[in-house]
PDB file of N, CA and C in Angstrom:
ATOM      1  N   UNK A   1      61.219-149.346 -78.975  1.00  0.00           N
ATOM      2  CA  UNK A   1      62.372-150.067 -78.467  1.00  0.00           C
ATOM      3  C   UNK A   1      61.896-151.446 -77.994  1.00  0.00           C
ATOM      4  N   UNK A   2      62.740-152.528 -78.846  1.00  0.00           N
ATOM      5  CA  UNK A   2      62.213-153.942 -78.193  1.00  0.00           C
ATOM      6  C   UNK A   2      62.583-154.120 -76.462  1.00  0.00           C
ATOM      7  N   UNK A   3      62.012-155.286 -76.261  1.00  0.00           N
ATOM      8  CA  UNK A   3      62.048-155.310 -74.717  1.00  0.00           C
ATOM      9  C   UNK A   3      63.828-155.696 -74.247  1.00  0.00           C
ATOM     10  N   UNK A   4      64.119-155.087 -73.288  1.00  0.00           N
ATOM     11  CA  UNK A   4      65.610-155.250 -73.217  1.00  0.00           C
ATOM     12  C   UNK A   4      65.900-156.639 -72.111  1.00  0.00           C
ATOM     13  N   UNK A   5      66.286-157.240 -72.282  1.00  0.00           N
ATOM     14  CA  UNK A   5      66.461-158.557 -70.829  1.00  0.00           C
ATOM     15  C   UNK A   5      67.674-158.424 -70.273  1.00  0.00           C
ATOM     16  N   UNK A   6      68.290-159.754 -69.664  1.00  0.00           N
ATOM     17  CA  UNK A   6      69.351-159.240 -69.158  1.00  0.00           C
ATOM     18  C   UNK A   6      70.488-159.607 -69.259  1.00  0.00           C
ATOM     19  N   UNK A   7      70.687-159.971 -71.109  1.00  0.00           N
ATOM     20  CA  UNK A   7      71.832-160.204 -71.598  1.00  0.00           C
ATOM     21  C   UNK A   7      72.447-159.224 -71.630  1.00  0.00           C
ATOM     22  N   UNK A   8      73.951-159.369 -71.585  1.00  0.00           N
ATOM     23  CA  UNK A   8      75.056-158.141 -71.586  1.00  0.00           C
ATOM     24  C   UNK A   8      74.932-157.414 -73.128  1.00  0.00           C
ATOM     25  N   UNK A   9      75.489-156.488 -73.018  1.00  0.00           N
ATOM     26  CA  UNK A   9      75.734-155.489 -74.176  1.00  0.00           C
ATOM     27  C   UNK A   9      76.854-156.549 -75.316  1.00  0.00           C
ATOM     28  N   UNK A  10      77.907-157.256 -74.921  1.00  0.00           N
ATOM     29  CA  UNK A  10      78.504-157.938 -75.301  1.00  0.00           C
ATOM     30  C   UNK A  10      77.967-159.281 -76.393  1.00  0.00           C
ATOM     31  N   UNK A  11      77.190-159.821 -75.124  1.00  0.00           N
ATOM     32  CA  UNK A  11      76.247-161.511 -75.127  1.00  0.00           C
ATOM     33  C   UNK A  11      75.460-160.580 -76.468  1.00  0.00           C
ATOM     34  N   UNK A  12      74.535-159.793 -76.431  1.00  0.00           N
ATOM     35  CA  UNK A  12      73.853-158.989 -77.333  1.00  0.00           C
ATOM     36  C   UNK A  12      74.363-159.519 -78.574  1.00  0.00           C
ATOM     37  N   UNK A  13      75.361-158.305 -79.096  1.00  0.00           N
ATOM     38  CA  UNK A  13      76.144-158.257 -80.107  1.00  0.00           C
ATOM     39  C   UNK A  13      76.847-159.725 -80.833  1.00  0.00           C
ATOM     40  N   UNK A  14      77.037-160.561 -79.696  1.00  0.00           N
ATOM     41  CA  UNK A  14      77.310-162.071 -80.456  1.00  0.00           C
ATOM     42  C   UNK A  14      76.251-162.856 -81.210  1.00  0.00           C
ATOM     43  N   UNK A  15      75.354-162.314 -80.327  1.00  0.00           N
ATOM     44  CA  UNK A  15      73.829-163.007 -80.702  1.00  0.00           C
ATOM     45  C   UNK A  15      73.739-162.869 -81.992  1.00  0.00           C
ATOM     46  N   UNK A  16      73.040-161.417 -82.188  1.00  0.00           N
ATOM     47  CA  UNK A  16      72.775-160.651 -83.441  1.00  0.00           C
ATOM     48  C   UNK A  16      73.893-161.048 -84.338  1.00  0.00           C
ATOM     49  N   UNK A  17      75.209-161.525 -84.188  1.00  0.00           N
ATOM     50  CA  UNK A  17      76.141-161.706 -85.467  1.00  0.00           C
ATOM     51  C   UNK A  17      75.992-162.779 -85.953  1.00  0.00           C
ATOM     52  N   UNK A  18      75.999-163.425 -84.474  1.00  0.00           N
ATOM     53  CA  UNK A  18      75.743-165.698 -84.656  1.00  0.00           C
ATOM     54  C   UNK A  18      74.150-165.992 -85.575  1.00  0.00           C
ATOM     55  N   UNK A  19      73.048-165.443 -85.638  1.00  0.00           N
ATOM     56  CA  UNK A  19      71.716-164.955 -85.966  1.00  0.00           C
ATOM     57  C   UNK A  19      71.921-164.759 -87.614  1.00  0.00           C
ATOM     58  N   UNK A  20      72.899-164.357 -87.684  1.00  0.00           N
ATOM     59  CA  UNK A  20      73.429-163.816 -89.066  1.00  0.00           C
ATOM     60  C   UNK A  20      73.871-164.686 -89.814  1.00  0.00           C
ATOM     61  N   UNK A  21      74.765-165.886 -88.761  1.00  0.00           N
ATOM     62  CA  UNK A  21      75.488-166.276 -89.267  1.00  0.00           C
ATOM     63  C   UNK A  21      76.891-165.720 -90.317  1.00  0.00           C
ATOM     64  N   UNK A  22      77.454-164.449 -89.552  1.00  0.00           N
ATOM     65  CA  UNK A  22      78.505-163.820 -89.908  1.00  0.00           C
ATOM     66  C   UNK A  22      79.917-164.229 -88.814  1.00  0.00           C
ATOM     67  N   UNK A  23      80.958-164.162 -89.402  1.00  0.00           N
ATOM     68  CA  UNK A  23      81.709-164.298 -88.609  1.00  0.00           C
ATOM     69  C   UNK A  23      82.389-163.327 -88.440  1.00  0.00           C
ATOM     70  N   UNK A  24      83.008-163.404 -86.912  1.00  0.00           N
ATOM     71  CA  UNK A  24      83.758-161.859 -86.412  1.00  0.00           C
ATOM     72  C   UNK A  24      84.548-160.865 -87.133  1.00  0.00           C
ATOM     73  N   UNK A  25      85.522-162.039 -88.665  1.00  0.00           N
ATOM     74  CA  UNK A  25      86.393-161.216 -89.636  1.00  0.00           C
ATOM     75  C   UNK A  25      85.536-160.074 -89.937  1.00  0.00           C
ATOM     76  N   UNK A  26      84.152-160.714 -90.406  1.00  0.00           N
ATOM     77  CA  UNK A  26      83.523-159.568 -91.343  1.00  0.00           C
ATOM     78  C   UNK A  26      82.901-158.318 -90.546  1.00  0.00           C
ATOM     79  N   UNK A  27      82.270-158.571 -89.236  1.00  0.00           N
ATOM     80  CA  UNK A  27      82.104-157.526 -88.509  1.00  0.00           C
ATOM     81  C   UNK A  27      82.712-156.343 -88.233  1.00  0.00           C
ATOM     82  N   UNK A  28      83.911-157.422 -87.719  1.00  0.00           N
ATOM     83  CA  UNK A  28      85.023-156.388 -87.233  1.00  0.00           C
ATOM     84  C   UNK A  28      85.567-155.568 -88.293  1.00  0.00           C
ATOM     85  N   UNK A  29      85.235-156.223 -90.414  1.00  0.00           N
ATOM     86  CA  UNK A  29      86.154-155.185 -90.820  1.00  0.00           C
ATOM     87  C   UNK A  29      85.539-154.100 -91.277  1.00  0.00           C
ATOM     88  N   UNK A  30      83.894-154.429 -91.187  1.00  0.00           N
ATOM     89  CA  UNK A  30      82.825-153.584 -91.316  1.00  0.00           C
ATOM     90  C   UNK A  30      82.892-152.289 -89.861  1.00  0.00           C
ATOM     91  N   UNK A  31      83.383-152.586 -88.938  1.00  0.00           N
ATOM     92  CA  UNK A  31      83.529-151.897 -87.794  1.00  0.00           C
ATOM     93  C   UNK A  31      84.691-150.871 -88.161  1.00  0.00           C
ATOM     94  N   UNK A  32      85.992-151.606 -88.529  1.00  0.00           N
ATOM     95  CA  UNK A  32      87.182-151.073 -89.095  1.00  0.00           C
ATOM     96  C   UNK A  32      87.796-151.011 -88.365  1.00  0.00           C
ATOM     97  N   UNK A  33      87.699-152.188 -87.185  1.00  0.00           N
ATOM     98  CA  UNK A  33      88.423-152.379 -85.700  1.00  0.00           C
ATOM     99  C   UNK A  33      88.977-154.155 -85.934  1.00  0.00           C
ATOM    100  N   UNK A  34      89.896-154.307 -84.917  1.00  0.00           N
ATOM    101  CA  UNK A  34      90.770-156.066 -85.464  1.00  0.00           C
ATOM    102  C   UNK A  34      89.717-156.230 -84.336  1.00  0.00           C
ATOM    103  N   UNK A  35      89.664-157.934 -85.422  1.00  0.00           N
ATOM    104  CA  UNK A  35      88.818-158.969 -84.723  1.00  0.00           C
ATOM    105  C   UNK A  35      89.304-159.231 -83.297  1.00  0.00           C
ATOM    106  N   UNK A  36      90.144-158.951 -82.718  1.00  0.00           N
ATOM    107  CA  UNK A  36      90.085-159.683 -81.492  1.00  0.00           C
ATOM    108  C   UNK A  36      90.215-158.613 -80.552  1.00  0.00           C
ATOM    109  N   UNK A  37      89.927-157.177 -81.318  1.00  0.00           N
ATOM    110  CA  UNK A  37      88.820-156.150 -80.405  1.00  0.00           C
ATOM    111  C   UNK A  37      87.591-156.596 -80.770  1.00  0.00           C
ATOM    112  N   UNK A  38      86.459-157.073 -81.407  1.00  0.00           N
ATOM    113  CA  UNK A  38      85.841-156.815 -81.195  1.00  0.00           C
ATOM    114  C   UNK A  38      85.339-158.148 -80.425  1.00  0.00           C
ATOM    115  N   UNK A  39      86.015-159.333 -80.807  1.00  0.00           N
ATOM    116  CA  UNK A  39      86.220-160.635 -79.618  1.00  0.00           C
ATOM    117  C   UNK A  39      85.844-159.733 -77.901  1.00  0.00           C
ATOM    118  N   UNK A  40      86.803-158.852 -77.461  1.00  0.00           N
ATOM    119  CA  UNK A  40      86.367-158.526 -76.487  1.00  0.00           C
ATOM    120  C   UNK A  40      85.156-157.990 -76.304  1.00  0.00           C
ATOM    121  N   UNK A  41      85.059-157.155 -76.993  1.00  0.00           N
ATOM    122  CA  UNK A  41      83.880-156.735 -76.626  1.00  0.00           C
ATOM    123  C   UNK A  41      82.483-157.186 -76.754  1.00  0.00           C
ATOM    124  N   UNK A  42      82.367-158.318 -77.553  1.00  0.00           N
ATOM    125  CA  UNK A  42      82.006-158.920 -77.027  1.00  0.00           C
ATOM    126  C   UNK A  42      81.709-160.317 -76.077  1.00  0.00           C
ATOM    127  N   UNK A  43      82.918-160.257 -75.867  1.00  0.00           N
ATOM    128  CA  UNK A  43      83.386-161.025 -74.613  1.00  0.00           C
ATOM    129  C   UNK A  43      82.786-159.958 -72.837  1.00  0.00           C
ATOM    130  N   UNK A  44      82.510-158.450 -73.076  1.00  0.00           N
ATOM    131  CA  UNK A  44      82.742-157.609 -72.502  1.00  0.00           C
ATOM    132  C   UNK A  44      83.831-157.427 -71.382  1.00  0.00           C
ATOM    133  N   UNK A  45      85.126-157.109 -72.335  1.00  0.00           N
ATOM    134  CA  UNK A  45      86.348-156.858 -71.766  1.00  0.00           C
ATOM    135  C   UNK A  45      86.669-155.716 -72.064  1.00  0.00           C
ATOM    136  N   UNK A  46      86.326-154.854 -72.859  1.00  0.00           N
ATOM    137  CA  UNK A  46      86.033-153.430 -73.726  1.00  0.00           C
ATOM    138  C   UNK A  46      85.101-153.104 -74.049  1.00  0.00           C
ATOM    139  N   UNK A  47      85.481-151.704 -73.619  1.00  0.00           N
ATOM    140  CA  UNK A  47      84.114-150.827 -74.140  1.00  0.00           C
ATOM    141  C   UNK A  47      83.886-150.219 -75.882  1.00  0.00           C
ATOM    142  N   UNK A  48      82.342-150.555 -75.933  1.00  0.00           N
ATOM    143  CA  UNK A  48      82.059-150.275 -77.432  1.00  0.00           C
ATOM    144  C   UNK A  48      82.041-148.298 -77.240  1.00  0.00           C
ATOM    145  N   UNK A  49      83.275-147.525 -78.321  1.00  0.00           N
ATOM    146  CA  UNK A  49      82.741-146.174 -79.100  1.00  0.00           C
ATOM    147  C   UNK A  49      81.808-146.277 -79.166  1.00  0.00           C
ATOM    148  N   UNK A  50      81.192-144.505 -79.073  1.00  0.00           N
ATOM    149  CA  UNK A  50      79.832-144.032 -80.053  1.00  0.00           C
ATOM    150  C   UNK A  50      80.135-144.262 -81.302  1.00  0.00           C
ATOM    151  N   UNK A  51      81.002-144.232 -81.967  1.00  0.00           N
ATOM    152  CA  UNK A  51      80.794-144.903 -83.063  1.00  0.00           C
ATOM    153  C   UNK A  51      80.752-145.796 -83.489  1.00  0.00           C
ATOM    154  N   UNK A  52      81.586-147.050 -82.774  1.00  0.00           N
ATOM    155  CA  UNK A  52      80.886-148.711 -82.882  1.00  0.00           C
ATOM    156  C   UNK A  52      79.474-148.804 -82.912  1.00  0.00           C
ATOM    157  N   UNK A  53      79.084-148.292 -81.613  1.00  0.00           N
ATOM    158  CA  UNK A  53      77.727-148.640 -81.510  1.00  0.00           C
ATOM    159  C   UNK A  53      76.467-148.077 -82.775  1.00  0.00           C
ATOM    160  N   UNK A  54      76.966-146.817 -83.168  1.00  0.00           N
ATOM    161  CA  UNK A  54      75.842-146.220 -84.190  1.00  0.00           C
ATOM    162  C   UNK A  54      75.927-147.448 -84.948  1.00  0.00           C
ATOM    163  N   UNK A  55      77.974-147.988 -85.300  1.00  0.00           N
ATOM    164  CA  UNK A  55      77.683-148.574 -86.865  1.00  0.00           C
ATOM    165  C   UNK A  55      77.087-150.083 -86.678  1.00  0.00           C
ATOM    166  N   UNK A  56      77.211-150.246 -85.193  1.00  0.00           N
ATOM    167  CA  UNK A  56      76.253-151.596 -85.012  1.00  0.00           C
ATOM    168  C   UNK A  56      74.681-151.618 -85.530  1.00  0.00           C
ATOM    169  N   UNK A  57      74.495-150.538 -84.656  1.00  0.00           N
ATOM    170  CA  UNK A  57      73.040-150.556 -85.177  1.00  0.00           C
ATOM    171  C   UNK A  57      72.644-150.320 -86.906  1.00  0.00           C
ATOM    172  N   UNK A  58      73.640-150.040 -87.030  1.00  0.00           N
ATOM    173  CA  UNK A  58      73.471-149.961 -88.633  1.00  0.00           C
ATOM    174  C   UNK A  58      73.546-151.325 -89.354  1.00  0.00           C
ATOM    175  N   UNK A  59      74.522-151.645 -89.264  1.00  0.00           N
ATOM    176  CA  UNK A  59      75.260-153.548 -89.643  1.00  0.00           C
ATOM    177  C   UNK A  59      74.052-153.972 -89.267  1.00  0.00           C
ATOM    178  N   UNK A  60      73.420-154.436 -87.729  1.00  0.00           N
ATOM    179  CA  UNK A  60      72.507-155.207 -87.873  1.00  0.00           C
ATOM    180  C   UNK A  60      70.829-154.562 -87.908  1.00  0.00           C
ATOM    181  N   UNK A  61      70.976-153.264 -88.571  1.00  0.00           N
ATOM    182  CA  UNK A  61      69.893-152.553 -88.780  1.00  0.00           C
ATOM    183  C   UNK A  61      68.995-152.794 -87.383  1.00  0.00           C
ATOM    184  N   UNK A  62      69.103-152.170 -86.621  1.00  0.00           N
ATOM    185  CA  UNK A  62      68.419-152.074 -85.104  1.00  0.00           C
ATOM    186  C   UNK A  62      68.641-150.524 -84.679  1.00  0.00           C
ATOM    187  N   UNK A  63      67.668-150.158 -83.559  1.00  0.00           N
ATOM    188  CA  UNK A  63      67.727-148.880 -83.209  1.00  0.00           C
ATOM    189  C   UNK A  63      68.658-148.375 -82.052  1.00  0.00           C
ATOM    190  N   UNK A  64      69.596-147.487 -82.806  1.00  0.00           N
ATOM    191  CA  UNK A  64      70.708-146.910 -81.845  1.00  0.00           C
ATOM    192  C   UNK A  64      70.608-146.485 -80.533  1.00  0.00           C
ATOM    193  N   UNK A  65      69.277-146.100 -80.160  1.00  0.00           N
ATOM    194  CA  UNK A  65      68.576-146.185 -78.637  1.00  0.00           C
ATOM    195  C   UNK A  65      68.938-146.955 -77.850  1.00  0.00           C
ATOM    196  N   UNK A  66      68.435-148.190 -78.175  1.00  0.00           N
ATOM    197  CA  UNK A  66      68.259-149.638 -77.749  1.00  0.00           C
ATOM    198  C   UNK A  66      69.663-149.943 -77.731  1.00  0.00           C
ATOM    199  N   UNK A  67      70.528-149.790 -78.508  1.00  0.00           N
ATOM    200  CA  UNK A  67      71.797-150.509 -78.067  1.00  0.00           C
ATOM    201  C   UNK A  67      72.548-149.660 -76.790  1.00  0.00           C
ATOM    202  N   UNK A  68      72.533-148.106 -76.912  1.00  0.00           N
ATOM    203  CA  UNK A  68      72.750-147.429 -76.426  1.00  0.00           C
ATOM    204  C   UNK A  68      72.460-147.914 -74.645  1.00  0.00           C
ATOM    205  N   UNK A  69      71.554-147.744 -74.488  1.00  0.00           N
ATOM    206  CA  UNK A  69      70.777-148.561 -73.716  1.00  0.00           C
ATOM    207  C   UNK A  69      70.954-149.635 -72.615  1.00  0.00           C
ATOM    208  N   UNK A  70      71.661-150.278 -73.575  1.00  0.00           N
ATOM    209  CA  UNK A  70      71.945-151.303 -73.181  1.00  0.00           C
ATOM    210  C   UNK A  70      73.471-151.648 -73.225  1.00  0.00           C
ATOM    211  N   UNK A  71      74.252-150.514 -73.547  1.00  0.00           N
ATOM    212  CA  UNK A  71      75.819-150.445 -73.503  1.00  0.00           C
ATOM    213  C   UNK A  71      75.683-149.527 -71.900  1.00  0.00           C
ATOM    214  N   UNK A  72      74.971-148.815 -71.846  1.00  0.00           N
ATOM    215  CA  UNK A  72      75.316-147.601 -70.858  1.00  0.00           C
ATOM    216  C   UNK A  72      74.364-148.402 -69.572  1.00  0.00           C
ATOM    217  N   UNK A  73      73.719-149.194 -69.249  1.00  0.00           N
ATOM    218  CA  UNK A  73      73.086-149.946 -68.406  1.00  0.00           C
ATOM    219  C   UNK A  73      74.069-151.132 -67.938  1.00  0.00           C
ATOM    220  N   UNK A  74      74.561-151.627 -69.073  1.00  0.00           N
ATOM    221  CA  UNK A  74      75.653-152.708 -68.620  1.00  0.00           C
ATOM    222  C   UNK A  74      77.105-151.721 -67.630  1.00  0.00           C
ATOM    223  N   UNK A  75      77.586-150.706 -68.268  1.00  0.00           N
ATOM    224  CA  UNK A  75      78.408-149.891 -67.295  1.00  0.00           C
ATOM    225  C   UNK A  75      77.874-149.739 -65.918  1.00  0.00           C
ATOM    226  N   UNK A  76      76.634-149.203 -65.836  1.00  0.00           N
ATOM    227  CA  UNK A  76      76.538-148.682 -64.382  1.00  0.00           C
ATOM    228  C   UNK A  76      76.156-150.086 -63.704  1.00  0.00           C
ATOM    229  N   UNK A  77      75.819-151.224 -64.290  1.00  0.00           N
ATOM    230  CA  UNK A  77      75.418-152.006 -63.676  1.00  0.00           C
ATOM    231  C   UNK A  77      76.794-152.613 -62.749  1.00  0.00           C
ATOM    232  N   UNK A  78      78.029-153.137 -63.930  1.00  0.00           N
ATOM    233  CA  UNK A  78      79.102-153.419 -63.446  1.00  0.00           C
ATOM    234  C   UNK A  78      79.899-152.823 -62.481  1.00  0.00           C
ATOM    235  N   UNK A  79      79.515-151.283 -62.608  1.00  0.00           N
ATOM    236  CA  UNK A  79      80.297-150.169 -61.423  1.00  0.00           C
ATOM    237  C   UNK A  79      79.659-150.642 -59.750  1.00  0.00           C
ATOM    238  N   UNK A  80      78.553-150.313 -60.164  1.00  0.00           N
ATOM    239  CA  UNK A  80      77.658-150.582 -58.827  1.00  0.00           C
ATOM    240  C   UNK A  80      77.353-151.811 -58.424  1.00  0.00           C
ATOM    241  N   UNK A  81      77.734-152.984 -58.801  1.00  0.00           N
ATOM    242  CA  UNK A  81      77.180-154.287 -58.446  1.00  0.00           C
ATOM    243  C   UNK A  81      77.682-154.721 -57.133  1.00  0.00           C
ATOM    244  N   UNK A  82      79.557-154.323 -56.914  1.00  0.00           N
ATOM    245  CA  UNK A  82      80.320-154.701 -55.741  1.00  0.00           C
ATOM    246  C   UNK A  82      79.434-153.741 -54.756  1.00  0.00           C
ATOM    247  N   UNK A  83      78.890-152.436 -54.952  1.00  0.00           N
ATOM    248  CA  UNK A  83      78.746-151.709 -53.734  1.00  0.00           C
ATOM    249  C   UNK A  83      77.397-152.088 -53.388  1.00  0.00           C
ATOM    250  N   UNK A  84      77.357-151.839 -51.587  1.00  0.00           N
ATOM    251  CA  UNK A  84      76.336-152.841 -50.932  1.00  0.00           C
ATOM    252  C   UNK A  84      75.290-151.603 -50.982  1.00  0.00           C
ATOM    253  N   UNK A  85      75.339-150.642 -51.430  1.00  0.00           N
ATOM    254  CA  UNK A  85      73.826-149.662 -51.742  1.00  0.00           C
ATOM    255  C   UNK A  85      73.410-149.641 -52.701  1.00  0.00           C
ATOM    256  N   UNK A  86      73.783-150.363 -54.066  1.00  0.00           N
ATOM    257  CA  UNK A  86      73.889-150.159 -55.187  1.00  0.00           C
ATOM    258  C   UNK A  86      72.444-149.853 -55.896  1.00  0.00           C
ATOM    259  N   UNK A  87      71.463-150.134 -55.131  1.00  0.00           N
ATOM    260  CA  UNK A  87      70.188-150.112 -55.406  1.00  0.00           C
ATOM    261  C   UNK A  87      69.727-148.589 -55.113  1.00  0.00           C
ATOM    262  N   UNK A  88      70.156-148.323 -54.145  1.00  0.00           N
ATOM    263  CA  UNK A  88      69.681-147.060 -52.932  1.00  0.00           C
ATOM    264  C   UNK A  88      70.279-145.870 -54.439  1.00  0.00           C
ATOM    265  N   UNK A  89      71.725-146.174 -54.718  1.00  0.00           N
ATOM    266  CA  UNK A  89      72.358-145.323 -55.445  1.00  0.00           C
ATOM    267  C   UNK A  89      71.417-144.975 -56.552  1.00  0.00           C
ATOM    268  N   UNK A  90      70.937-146.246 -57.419  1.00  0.00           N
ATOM    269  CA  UNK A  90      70.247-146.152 -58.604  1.00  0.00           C
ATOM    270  C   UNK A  90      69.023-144.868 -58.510  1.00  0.00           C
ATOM    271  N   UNK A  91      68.051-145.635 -57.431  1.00  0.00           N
ATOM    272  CA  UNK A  91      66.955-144.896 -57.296  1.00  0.00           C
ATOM    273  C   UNK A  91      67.728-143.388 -56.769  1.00  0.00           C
ATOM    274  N   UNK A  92      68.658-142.993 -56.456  1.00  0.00           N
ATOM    275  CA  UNK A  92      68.746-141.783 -56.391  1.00  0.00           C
ATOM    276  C   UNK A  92      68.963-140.874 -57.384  1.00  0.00           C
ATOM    277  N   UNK A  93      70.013-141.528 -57.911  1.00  0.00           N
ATOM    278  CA  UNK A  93      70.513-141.383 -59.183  1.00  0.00           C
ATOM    279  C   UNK A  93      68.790-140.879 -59.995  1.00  0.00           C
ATOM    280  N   UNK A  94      68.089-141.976 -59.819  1.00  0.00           N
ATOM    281  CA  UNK A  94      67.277-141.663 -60.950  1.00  0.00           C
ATOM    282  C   UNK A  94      66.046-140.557 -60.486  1.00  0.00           C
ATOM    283  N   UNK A  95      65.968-139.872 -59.647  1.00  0.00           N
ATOM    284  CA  UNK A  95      65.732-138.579 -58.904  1.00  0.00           C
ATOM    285  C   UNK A  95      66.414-137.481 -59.285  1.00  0.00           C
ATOM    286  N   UNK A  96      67.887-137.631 -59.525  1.00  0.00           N
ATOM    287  CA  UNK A  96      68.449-136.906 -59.665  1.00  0.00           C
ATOM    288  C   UNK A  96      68.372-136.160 -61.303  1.00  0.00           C
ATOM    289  N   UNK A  97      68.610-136.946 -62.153  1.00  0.00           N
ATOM    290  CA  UNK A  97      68.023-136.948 -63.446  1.00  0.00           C
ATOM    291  C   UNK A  97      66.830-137.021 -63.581  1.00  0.00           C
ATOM    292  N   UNK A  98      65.757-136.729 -63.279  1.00  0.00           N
ATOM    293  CA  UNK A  98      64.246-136.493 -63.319  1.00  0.00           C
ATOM    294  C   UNK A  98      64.033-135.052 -62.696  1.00  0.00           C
ATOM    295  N   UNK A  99      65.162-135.025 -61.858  1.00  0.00           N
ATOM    296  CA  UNK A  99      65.129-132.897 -61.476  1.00  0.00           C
ATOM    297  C   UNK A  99      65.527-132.097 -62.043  1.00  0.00           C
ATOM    298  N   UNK A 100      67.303-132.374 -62.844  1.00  0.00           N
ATOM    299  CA  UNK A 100      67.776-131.879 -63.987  1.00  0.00           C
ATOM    300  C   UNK A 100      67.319-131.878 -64.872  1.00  0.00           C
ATOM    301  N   UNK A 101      66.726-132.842 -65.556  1.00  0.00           N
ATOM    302  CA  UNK A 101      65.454-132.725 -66.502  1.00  0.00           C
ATOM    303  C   UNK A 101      64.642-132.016 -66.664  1.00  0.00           C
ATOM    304  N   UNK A 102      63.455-131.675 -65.628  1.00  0.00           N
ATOM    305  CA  UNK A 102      63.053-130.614 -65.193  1.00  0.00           C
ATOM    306  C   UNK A 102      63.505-129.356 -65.159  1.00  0.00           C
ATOM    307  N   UNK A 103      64.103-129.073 -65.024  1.00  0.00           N
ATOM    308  CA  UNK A 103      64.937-127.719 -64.022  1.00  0.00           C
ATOM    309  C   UNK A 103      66.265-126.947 -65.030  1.00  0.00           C
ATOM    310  N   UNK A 104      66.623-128.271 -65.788  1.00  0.00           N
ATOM    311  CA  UNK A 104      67.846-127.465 -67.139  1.00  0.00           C
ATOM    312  C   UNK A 104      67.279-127.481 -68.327  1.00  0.00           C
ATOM    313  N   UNK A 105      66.697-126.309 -68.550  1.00  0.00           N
ATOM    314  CA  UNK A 105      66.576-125.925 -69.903  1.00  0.00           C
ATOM    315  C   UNK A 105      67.352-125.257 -70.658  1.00  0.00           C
ATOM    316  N   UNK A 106      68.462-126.382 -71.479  1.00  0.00           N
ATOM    317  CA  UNK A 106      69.500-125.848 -72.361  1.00  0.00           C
ATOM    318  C   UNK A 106      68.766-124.503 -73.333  1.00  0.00           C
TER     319      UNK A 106
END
């Protein structure tokens, strides 16, 4: 997985299209969603499907991890940013999933 920074999931996806030099018609009809969904999203005004995202990573041949990643990091980031523990939450959070991990064996 390349190194992730701290462009949005959105900013991302413009990049990689502008890079291309594709424009949004063709994305979006490769997506099989109207251009001015996918304007939002990457505007991040909407959220990308699991299936946007697989067929992103497909379109711009990149690993579905990594976008993943970085769709589901931009959520919790935006949830938690107003709240004044938001840090305290994370690191718990990420305790919490390091015990379930441990401890649930489907």
């Amino acid at each position: 997985m390349s190194k992730i920074n701290n462009t949005s999931f959105g900013e991302y996806i413009k990049q990689l299209r502008e890079d291309k030099h594709l424009p949004l018609r063709k994305i979006a009809a490769e997506l099989d969603i109207d251009t001015s969904t996918l304007s939002k999203i990457e505007k991040n005004e909407r959220n990308a499907s699991e299936q946007i995202i697989e067929r992103l990573s497909e379109i711009f041949e990149i690993d579905k991890g990594e976008l993943k990643v970085r769709y589901l990091s931009d959520k919790i980031t935006y949830q938690l940013l107003e709240e004044e523990d938001g840090i305290e939450i994370l690191k718990v959070a990420e305790q919490k999933i390091k015990y379930h991990k441990k401890n649930d064996k489907h």
